[in-house]
PDB file of N, CA and C in Angstrom:
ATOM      1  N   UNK A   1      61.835 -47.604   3.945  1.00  0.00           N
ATOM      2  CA  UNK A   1      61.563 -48.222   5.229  1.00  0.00           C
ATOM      3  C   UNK A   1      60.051 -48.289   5.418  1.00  0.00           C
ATOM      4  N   UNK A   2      59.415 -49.420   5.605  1.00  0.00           N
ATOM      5  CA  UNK A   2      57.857 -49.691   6.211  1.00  0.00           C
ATOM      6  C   UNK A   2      58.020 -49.583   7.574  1.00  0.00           C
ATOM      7  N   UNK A   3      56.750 -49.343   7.969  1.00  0.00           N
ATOM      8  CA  UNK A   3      56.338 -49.538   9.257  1.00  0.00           C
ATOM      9  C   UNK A   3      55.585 -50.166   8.948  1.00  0.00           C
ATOM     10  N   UNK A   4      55.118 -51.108  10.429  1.00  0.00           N
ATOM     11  CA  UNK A   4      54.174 -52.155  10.778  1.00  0.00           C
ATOM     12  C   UNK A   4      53.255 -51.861  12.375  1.00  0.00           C
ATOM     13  N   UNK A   5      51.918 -51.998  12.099  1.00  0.00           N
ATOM     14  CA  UNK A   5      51.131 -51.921  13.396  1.00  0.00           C
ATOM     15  C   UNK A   5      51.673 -53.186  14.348  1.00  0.00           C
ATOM     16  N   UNK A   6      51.934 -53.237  15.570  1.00  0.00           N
ATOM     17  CA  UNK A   6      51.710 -54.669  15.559  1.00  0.00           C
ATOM     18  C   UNK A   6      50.677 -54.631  17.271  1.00  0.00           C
ATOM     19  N   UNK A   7      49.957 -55.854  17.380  1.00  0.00           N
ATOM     20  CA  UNK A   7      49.387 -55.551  18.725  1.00  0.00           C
ATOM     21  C   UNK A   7      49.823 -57.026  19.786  1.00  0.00           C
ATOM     22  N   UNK A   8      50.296 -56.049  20.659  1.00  0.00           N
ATOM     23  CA  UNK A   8      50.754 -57.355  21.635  1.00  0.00           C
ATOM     24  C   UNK A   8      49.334 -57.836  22.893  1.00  0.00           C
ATOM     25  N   UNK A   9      49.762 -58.690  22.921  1.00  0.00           N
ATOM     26  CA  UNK A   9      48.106 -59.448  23.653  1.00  0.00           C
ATOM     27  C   UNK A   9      49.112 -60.415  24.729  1.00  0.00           C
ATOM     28  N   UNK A  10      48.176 -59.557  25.836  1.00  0.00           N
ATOM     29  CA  UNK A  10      49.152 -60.024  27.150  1.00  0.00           C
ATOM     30  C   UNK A  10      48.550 -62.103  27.220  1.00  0.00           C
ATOM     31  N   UNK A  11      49.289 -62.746  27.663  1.00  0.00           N
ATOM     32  CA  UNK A  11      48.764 -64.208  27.663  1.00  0.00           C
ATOM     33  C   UNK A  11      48.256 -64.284  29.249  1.00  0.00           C
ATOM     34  N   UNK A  12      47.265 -64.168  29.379  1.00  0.00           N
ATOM     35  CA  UNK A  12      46.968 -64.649  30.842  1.00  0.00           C
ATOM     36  C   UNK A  12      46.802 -66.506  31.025  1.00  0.00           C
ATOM     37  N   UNK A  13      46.835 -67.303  31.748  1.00  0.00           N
ATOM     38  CA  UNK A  13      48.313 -66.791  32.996  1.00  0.00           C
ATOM     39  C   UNK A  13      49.536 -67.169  33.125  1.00  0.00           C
ATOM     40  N   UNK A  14      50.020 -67.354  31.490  1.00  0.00           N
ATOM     41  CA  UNK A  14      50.911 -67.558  31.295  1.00  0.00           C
ATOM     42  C   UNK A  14      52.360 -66.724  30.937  1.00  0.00           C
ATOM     43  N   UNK A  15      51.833 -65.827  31.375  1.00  0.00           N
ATOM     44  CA  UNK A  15      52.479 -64.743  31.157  1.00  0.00           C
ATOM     45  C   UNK A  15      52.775 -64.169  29.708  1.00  0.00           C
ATOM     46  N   UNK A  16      53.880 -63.375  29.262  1.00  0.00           N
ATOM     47  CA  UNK A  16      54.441 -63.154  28.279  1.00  0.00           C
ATOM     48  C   UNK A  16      53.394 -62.558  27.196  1.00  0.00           C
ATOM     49  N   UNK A  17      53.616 -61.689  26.139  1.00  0.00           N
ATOM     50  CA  UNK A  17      52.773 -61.581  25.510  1.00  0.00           C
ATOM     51  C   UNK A  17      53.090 -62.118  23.753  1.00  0.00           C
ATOM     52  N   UNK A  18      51.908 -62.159  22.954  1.00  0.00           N
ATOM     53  CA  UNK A  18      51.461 -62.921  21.370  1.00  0.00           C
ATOM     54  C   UNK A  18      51.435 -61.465  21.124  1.00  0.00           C
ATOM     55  N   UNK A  19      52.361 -61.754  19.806  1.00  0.00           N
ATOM     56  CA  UNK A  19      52.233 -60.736  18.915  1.00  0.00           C
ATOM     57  C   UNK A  19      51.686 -60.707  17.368  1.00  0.00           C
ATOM     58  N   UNK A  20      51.039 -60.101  17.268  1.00  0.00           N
ATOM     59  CA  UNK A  20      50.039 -60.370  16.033  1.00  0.00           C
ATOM     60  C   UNK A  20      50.403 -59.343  14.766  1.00  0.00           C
ATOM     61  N   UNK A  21      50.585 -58.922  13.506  1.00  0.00           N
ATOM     62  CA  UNK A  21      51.022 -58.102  12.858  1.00  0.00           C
ATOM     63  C   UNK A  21      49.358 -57.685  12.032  1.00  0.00           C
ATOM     64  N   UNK A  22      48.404 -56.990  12.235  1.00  0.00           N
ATOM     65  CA  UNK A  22      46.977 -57.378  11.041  1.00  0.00           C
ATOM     66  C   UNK A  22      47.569 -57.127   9.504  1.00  0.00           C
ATOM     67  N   UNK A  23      48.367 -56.080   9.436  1.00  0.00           N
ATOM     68  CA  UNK A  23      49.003 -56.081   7.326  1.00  0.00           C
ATOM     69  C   UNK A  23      49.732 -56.987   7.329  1.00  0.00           C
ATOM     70  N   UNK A  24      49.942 -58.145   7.861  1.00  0.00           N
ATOM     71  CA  UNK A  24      50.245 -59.388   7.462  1.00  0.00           C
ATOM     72  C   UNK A  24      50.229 -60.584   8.345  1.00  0.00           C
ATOM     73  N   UNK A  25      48.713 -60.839   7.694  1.00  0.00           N
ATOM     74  CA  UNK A  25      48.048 -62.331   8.303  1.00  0.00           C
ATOM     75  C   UNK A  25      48.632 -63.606   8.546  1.00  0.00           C
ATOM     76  N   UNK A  26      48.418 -64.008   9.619  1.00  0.00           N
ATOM     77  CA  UNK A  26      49.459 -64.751   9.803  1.00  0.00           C
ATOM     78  C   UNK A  26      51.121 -64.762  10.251  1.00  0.00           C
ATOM     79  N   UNK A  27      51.832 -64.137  10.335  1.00  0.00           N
ATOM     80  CA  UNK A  27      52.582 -63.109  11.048  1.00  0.00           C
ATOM     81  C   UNK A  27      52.354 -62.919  12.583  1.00  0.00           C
ATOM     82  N   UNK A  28      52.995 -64.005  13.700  1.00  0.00           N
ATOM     83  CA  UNK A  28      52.713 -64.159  14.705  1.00  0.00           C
ATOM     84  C   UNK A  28      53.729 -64.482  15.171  1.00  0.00           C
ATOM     85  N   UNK A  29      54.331 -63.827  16.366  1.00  0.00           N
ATOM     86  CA  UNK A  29      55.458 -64.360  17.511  1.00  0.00           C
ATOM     87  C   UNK A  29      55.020 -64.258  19.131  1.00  0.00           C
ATOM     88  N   UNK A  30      55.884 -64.259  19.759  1.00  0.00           N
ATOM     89  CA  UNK A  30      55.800 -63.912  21.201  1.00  0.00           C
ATOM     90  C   UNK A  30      57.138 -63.553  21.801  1.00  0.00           C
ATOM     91  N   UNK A  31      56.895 -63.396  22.972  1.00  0.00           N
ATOM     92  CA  UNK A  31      57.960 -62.792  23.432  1.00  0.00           C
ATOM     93  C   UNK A  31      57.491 -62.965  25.320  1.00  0.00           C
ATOM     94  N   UNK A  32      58.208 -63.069  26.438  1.00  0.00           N
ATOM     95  CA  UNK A  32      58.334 -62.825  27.606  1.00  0.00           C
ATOM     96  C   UNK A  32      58.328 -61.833  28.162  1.00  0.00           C
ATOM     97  N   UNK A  33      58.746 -60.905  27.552  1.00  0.00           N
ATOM     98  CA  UNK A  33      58.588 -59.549  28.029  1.00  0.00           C
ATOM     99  C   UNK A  33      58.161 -58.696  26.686  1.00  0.00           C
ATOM    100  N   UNK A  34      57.382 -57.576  27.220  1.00  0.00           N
ATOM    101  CA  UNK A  34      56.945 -56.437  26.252  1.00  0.00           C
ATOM    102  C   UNK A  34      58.342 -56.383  25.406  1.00  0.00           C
ATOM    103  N   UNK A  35      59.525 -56.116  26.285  1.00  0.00           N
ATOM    104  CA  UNK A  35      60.526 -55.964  25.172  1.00  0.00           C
ATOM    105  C   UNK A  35      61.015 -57.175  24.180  1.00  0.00           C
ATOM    106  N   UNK A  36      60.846 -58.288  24.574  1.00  0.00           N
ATOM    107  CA  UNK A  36      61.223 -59.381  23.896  1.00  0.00           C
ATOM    108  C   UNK A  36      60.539 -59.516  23.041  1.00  0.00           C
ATOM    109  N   UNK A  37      59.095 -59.471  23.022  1.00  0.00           N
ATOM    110  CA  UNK A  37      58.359 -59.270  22.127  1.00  0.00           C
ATOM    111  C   UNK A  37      58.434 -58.423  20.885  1.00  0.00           C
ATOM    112  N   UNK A  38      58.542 -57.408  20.975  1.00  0.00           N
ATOM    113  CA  UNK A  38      58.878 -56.446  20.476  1.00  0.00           C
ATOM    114  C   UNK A  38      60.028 -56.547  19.092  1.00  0.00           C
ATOM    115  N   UNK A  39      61.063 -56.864  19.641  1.00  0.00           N
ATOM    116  CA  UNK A  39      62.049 -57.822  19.328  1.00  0.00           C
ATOM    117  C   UNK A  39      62.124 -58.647  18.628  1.00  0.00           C
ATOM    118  N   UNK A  40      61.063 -59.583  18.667  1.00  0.00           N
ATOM    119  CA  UNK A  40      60.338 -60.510  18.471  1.00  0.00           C
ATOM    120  C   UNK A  40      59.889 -59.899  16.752  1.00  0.00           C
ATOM    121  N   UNK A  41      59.369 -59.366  17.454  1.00  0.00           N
ATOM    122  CA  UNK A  41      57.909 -58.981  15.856  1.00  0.00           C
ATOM    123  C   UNK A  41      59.012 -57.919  15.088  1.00  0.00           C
ATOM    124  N   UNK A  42      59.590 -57.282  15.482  1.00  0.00           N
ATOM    125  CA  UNK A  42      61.133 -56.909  14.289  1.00  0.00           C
ATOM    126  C   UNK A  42      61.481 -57.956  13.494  1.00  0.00           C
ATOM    127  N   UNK A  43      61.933 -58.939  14.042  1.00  0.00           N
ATOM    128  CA  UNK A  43      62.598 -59.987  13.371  1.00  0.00           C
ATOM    129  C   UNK A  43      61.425 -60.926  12.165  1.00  0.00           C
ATOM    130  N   UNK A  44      59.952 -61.184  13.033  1.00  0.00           N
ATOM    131  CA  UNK A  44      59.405 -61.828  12.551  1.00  0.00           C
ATOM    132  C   UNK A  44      58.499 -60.995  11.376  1.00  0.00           C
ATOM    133  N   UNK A  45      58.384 -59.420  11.282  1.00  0.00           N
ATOM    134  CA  UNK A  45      58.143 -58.928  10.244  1.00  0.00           C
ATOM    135  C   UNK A  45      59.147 -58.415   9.497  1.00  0.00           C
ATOM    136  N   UNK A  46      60.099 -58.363   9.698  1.00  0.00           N
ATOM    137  CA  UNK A  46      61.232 -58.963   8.331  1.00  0.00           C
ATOM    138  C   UNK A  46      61.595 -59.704   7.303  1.00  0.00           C
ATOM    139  N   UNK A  47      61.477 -61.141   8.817  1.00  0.00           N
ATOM    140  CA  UNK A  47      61.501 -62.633   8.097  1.00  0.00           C
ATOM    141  C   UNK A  47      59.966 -62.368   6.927  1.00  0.00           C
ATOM    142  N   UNK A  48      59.326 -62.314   7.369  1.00  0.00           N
ATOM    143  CA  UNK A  48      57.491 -62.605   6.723  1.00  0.00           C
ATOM    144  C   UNK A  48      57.827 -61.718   5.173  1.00  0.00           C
ATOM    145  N   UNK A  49      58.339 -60.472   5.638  1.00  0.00           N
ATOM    146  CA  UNK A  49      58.105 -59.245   4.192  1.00  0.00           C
ATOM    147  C   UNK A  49      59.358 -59.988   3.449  1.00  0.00           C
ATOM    148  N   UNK A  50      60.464 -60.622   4.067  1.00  0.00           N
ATOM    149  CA  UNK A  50      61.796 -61.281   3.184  1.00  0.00           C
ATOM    150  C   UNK A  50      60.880 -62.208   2.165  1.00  0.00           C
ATOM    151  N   UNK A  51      60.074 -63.202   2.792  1.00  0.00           N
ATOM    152  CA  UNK A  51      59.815 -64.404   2.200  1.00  0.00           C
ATOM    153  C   UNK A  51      59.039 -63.996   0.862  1.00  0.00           C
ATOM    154  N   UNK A  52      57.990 -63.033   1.458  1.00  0.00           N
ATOM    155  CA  UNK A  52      56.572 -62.816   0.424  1.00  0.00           C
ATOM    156  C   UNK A  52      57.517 -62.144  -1.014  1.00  0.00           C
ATOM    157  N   UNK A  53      58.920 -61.497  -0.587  1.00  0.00           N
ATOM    158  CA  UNK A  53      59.318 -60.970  -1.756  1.00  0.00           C
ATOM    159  C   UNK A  53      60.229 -61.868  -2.701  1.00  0.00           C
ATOM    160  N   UNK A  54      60.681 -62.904  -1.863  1.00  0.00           N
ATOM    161  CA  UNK A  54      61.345 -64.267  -2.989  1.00  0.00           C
ATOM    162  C   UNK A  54      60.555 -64.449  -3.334  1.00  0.00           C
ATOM    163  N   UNK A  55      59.249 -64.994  -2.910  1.00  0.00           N
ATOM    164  CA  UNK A  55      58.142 -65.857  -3.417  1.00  0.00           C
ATOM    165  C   UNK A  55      57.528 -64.770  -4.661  1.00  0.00           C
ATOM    166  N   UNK A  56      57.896 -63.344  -4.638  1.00  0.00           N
ATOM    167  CA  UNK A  56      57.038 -62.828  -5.957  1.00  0.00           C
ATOM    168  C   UNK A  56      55.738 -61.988  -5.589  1.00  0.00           C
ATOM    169  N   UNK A  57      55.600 -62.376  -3.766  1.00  0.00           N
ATOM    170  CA  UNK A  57      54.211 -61.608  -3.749  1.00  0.00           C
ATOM    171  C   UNK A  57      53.975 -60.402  -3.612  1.00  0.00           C
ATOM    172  N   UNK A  58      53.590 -59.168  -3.434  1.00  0.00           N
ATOM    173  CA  UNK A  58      53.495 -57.860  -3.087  1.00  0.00           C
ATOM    174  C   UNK A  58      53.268 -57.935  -1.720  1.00  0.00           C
ATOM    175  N   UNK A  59      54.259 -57.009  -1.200  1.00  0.00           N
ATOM    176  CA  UNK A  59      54.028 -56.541   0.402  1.00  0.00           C
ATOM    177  C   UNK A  59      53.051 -55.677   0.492  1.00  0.00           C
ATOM    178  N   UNK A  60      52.343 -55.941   1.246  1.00  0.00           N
ATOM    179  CA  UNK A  60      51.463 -55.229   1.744  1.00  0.00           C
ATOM    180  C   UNK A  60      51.821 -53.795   2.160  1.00  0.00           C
ATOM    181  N   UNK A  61      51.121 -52.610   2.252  1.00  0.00           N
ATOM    182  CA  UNK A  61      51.792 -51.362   2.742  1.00  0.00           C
ATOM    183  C   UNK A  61      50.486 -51.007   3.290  1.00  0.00           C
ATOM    184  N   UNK A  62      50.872 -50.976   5.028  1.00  0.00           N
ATOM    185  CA  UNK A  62      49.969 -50.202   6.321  1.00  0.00           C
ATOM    186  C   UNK A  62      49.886 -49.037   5.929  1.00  0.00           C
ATOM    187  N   UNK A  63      48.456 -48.171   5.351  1.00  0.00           N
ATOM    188  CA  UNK A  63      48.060 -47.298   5.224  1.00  0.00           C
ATOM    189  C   UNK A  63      47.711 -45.677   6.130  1.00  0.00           C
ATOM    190  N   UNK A  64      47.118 -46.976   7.321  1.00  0.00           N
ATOM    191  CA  UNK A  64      46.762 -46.120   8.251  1.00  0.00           C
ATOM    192  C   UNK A  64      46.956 -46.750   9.369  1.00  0.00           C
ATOM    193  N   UNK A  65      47.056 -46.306  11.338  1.00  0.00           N
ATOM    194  CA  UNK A  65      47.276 -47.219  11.839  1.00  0.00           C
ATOM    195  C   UNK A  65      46.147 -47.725  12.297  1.00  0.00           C
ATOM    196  N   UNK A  66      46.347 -49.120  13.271  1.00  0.00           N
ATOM    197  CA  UNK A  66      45.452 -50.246  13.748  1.00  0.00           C
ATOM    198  C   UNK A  66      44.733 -49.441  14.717  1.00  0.00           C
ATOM    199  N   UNK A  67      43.351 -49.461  14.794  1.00  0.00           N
ATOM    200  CA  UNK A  67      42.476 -49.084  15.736  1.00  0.00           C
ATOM    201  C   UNK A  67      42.172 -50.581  16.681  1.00  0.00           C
ATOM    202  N   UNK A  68      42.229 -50.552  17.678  1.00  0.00           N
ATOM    203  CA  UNK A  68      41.496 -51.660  18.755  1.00  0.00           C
ATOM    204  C   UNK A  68      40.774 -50.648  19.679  1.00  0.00           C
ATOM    205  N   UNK A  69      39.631 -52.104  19.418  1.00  0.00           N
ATOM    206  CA  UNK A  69      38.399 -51.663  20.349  1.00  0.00           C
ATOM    207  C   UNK A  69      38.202 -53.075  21.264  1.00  0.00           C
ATOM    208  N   UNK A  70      37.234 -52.867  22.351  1.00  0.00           N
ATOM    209  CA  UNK A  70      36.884 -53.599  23.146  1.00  0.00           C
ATOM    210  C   UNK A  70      35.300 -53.493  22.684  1.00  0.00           C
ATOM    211  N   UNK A  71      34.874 -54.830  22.774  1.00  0.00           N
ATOM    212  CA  UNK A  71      33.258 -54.997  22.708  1.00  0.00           C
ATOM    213  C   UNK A  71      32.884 -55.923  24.017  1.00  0.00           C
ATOM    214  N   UNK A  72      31.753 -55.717  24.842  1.00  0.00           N
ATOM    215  CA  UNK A  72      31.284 -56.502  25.370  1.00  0.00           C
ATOM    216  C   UNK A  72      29.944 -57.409  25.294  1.00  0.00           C
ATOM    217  N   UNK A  73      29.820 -58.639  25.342  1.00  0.00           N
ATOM    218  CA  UNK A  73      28.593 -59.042  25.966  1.00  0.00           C
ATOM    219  C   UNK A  73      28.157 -59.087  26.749  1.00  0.00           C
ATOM    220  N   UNK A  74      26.685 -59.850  26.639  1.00  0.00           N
ATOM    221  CA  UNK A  74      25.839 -60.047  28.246  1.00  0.00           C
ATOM    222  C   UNK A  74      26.350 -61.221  28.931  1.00  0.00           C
TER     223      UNK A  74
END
C-alpha cells in the first residue's frame, strides 16, 4: 500500500476545493467539499498510479511528507 501527500487549495469564490498530488505531476481533481475532494484524489491517485503501470513507467514512491509554506511580497 502507498501513500500519497495530497494538498487541497480552497477555490476562492468559487467555492470547493483543487486537489493537487506533488509525487505525481499532473495528478489533479476537485471536489465541493473537503470530503468530496478527498474522495476525489483516492480515485484520481489510483486512476494516475493504474495508468503509469500499463504504460511501463515506475511509480513514484513519497519519501517524505509535503511541507507548505507561505511566502509573501511587497
Amino acid at each position: 500500500m502507498r501513500k500519497f501527500s495530497v494538498i487541497l487549495i480552497p477555490n476562492d469564490p468559487l467555492k470547493g476545493y483543487t486537489v493537487r498530488v506533488p509525487a505525481l505531476p499532473g495528478c489533479v481533481t476537485y471536489g465541493a467539499t473537503r470530503r468530496e475532494a478527498l474522495k476525489r484524489a483516492q480515485e484520481a491517485v489510483l486512476g494516475f498510479v493504474e495508468a503509469m503501470a500499463r504504460a511501463g513507467d515506475p511509480i513514484p514512491e513519497q519519501t517524505r511528507p509535503v511541507e507548505v509554506y507561505q511566502v509573501q511580497t511587497p
